[in-house]
N, C-alpha and C. Protein backbone atom coordinates (compact mmCIF):
# COMPACT_ATOMS: atom_id res chain seq x y z
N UNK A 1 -8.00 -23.40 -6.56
CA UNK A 1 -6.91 -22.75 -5.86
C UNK A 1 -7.29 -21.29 -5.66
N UNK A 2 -7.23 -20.56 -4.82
CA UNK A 2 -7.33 -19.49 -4.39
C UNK A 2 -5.88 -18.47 -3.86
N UNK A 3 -6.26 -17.28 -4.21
CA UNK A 3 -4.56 -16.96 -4.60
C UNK A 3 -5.04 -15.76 -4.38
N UNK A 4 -4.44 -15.13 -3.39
CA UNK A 4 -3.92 -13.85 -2.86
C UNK A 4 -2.43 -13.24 -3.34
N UNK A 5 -2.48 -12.28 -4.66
CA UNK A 5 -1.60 -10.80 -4.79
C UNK A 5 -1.58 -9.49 -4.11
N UNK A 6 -1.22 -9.45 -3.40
CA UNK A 6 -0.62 -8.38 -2.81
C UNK A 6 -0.05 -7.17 -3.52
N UNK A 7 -0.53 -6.55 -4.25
CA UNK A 7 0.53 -5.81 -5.10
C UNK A 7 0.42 -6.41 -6.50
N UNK A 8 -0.89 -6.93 -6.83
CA UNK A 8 -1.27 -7.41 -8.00
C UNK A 8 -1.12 -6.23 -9.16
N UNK A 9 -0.83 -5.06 -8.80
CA UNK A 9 -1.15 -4.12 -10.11
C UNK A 9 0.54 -3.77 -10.02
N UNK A 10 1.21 -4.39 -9.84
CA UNK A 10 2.97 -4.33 -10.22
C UNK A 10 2.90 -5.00 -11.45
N UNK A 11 4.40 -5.12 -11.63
CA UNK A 11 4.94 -5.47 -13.08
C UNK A 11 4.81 -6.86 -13.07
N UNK A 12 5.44 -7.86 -11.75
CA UNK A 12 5.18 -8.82 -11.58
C UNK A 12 4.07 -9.29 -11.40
N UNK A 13 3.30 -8.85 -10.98
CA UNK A 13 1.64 -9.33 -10.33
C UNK A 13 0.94 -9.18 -11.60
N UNK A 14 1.22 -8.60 -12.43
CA UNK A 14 0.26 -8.45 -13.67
C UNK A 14 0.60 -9.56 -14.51
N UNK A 15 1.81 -9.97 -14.49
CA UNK A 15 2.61 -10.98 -15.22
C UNK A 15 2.49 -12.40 -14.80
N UNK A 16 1.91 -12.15 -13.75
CA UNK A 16 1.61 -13.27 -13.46
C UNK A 16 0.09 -13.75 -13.18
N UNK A 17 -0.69 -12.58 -13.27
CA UNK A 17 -2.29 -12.81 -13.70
C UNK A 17 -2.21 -13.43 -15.14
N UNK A 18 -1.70 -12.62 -16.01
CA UNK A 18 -1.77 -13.16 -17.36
C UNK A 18 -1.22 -15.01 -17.35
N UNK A 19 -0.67 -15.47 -16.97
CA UNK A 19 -0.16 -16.77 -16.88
C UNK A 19 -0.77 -17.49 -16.07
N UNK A 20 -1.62 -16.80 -14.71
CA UNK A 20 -2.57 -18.41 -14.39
C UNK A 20 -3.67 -18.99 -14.36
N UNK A 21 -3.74 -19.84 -14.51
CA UNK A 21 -4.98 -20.73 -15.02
C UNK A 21 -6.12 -19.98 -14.71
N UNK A 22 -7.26 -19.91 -16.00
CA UNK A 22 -8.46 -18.97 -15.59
C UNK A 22 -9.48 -19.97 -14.50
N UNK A 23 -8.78 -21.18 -13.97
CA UNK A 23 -9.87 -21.93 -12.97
C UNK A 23 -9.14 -21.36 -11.77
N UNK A 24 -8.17 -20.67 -11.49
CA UNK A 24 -8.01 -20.20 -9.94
C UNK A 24 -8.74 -18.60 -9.58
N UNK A 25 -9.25 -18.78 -8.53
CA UNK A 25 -9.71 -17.77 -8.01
C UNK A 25 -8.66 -16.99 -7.34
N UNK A 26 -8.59 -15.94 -8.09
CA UNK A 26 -7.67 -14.68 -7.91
C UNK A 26 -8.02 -13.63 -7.53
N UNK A 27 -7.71 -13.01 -6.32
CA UNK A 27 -8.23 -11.66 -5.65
C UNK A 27 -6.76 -10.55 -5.65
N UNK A 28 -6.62 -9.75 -6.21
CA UNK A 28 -5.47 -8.66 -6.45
C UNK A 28 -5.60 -7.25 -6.39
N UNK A 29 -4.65 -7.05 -5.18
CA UNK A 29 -5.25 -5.54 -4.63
C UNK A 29 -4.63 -4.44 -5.40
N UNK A 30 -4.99 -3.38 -5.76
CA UNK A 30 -3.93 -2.64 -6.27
C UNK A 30 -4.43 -1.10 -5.58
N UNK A 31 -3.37 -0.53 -5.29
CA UNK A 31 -3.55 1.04 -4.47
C UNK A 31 -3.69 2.38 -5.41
N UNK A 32 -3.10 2.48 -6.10
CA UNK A 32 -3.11 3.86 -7.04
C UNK A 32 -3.11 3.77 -8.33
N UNK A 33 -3.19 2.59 -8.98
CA UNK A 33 -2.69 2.72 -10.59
C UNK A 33 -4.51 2.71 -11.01
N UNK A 34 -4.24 3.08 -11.91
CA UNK A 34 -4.78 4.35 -13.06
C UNK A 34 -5.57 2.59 -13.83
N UNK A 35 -4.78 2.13 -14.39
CA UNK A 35 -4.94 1.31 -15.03
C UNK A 35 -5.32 -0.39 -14.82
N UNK A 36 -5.09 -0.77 -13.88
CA UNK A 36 -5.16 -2.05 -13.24
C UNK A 36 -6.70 -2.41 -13.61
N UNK A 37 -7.49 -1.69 -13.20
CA UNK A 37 -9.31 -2.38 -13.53
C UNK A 37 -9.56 -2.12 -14.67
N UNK A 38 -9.20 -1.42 -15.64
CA UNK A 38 -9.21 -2.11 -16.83
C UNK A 38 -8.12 -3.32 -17.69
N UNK A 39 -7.25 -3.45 -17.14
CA UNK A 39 -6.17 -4.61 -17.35
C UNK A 39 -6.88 -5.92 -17.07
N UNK A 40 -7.37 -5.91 -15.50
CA UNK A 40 -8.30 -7.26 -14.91
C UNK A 40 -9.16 -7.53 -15.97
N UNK A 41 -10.30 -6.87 -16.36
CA UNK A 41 -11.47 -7.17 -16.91
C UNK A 41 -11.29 -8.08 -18.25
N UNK A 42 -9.72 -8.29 -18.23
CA UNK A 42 -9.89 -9.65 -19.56
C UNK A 42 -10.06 -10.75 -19.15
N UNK A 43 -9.62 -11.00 -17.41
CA UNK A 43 -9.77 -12.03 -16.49
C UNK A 43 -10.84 -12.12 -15.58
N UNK A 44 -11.85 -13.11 -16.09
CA UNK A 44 -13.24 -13.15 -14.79
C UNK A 44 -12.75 -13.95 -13.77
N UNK A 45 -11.38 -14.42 -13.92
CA UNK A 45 -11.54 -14.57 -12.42
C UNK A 45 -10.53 -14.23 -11.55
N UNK A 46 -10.46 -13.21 -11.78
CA UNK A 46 -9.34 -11.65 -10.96
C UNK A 46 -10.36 -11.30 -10.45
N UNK A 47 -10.62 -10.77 -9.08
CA UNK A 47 -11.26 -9.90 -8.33
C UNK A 47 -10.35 -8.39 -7.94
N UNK A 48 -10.50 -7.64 -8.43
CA UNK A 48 -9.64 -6.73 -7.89
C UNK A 48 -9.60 -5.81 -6.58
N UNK A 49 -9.13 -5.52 -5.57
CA UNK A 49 -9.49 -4.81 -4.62
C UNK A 49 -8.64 -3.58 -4.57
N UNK A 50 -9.01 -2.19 -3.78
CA UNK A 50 -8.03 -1.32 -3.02
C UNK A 50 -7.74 -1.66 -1.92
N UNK A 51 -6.56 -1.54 -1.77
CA UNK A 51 -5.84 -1.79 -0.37
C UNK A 51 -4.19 -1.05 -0.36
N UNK A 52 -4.09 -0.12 1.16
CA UNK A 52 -3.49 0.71 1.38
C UNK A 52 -2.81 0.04 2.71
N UNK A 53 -1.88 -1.07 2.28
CA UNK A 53 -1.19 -1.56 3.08
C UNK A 53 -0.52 -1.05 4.71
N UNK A 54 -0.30 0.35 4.53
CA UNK A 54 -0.19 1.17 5.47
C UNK A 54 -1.58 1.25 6.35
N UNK A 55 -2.37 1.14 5.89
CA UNK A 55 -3.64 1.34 6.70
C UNK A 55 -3.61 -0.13 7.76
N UNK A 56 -4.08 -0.30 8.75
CA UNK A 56 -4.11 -1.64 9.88
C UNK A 56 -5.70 -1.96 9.48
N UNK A 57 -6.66 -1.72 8.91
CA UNK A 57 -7.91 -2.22 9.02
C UNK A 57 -8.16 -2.64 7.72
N UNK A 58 -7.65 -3.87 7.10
CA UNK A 58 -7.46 -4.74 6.18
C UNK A 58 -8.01 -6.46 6.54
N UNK A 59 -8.62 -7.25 6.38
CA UNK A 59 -8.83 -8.26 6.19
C UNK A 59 -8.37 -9.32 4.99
N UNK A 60 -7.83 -10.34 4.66
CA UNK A 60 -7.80 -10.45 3.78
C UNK A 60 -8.03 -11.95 3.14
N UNK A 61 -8.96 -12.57 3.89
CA UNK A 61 -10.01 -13.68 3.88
C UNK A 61 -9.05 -14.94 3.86
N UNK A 62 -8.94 -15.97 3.15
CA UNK A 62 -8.60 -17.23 3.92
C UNK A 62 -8.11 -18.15 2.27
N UNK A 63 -6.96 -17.52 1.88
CA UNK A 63 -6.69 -17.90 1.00
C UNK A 63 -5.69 -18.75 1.13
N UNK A 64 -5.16 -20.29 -0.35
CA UNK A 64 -4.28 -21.07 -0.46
C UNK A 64 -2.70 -20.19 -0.27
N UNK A 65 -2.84 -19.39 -1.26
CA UNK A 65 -1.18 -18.66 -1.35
C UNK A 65 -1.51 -17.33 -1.44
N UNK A 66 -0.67 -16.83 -0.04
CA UNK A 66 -0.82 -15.06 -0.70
C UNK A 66 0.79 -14.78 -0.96
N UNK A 67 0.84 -13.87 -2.34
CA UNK A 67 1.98 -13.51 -2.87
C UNK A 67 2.03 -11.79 -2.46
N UNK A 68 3.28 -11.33 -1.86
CA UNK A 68 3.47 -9.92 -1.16
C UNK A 68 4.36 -9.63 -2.22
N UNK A 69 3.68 -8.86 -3.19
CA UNK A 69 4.91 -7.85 -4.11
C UNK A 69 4.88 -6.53 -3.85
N UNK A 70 4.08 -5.88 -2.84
CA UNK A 70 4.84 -4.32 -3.10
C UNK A 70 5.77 -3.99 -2.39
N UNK A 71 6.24 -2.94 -2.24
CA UNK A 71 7.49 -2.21 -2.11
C UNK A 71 7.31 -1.94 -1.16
N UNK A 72 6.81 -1.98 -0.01
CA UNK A 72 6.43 -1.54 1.42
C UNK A 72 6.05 -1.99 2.12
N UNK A 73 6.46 -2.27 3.50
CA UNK A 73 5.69 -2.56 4.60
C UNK A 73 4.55 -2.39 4.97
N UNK A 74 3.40 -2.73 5.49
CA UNK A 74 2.82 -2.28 6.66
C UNK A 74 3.17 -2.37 8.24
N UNK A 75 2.25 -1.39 8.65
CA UNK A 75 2.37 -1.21 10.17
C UNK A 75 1.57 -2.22 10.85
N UNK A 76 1.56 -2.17 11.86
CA UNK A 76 1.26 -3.53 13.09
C UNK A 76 0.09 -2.69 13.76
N UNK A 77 -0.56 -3.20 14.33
CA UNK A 77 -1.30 -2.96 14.95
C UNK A 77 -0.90 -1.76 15.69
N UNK A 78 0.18 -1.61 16.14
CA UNK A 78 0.32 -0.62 17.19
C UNK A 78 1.56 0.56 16.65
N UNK A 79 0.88 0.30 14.97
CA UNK A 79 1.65 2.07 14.33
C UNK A 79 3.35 1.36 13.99
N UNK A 80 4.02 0.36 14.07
CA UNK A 80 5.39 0.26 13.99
C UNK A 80 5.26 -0.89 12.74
N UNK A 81 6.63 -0.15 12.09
CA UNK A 81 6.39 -0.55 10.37
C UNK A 81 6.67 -2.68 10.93
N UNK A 82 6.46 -3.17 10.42
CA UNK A 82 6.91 -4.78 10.18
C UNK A 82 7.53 -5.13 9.08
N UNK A 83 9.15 -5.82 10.13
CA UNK A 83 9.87 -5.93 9.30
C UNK A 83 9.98 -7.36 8.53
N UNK A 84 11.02 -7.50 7.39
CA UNK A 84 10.24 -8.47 6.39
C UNK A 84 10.50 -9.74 7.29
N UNK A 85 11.14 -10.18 8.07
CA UNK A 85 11.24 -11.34 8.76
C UNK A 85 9.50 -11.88 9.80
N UNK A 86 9.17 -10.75 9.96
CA UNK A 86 7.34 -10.80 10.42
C UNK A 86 6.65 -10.75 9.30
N UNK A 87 7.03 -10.36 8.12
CA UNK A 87 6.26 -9.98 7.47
C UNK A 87 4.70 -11.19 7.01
N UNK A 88 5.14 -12.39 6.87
CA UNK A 88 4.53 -13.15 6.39
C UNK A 88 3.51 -13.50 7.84
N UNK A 89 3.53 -13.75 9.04
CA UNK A 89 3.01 -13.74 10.08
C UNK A 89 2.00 -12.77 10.15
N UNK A 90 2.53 -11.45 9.98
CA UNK A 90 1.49 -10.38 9.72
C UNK A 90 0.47 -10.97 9.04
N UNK A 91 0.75 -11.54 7.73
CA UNK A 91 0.10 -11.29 6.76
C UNK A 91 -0.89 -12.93 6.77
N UNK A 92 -0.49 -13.88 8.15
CA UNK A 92 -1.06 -14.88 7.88
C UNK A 92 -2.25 -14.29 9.05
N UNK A 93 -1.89 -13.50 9.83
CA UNK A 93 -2.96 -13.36 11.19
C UNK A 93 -4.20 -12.47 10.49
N UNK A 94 -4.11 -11.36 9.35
CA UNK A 94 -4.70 -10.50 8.89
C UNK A 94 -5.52 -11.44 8.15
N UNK A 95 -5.16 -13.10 7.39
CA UNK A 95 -5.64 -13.43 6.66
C UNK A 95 -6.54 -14.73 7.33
N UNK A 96 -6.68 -14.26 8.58
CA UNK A 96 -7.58 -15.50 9.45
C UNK A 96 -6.62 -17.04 9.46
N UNK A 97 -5.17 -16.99 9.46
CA UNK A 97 -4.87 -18.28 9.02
C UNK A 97 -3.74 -18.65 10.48
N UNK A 98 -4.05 -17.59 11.03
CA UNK A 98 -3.46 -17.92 13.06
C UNK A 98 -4.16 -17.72 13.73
């Protein structure tokens, strides 16, 4: 299983690295915390990434489930925030899955 966090270095996203199975391949982005890559490194199979959701030049490869926990939108291609009713569309076209 392959599993996209969004906001993996939240309260929830961490809470829920710790709880799943060390056979899923887990990729979890986290933007500013201090602490997150050393938290991962008890899990080999967390990949951790930066990602600045606000930014439009994000990829985010071709995963089973992506989970969106942060607190913010991103913008669309053309600078205008996306609201949460797109949100998942956004996030399936960015992830090669439209």
């Amino acid at each position: 299983m392959k599993i996209l966090i969004i906001g993996g270095s939240s309260f929830i996203g961490r809470n829920l690295i710790e709880k799943f199975p060390l056979e899923w391949d887990i990729s979890a982005s986290y933007n500013s915390s201090k602490s997150f890559l050393n938290f991962v490194k008890k899990y080999p199979n967390v990949k951790p990434f930066k990602l600045n959701v606000l930014e439009n030049n994000f990829f985010l490869g071709n995963p089973d489930i992506i989970l969106y926990l942060v607190g913010i939108s991103p913008a669309n291609d053309h600078g205008q925030m996306v609201d949460d009713l797109n949100i998942m569309d956004y996030l399936h076209s960015k992830a090669g899955l439209k």
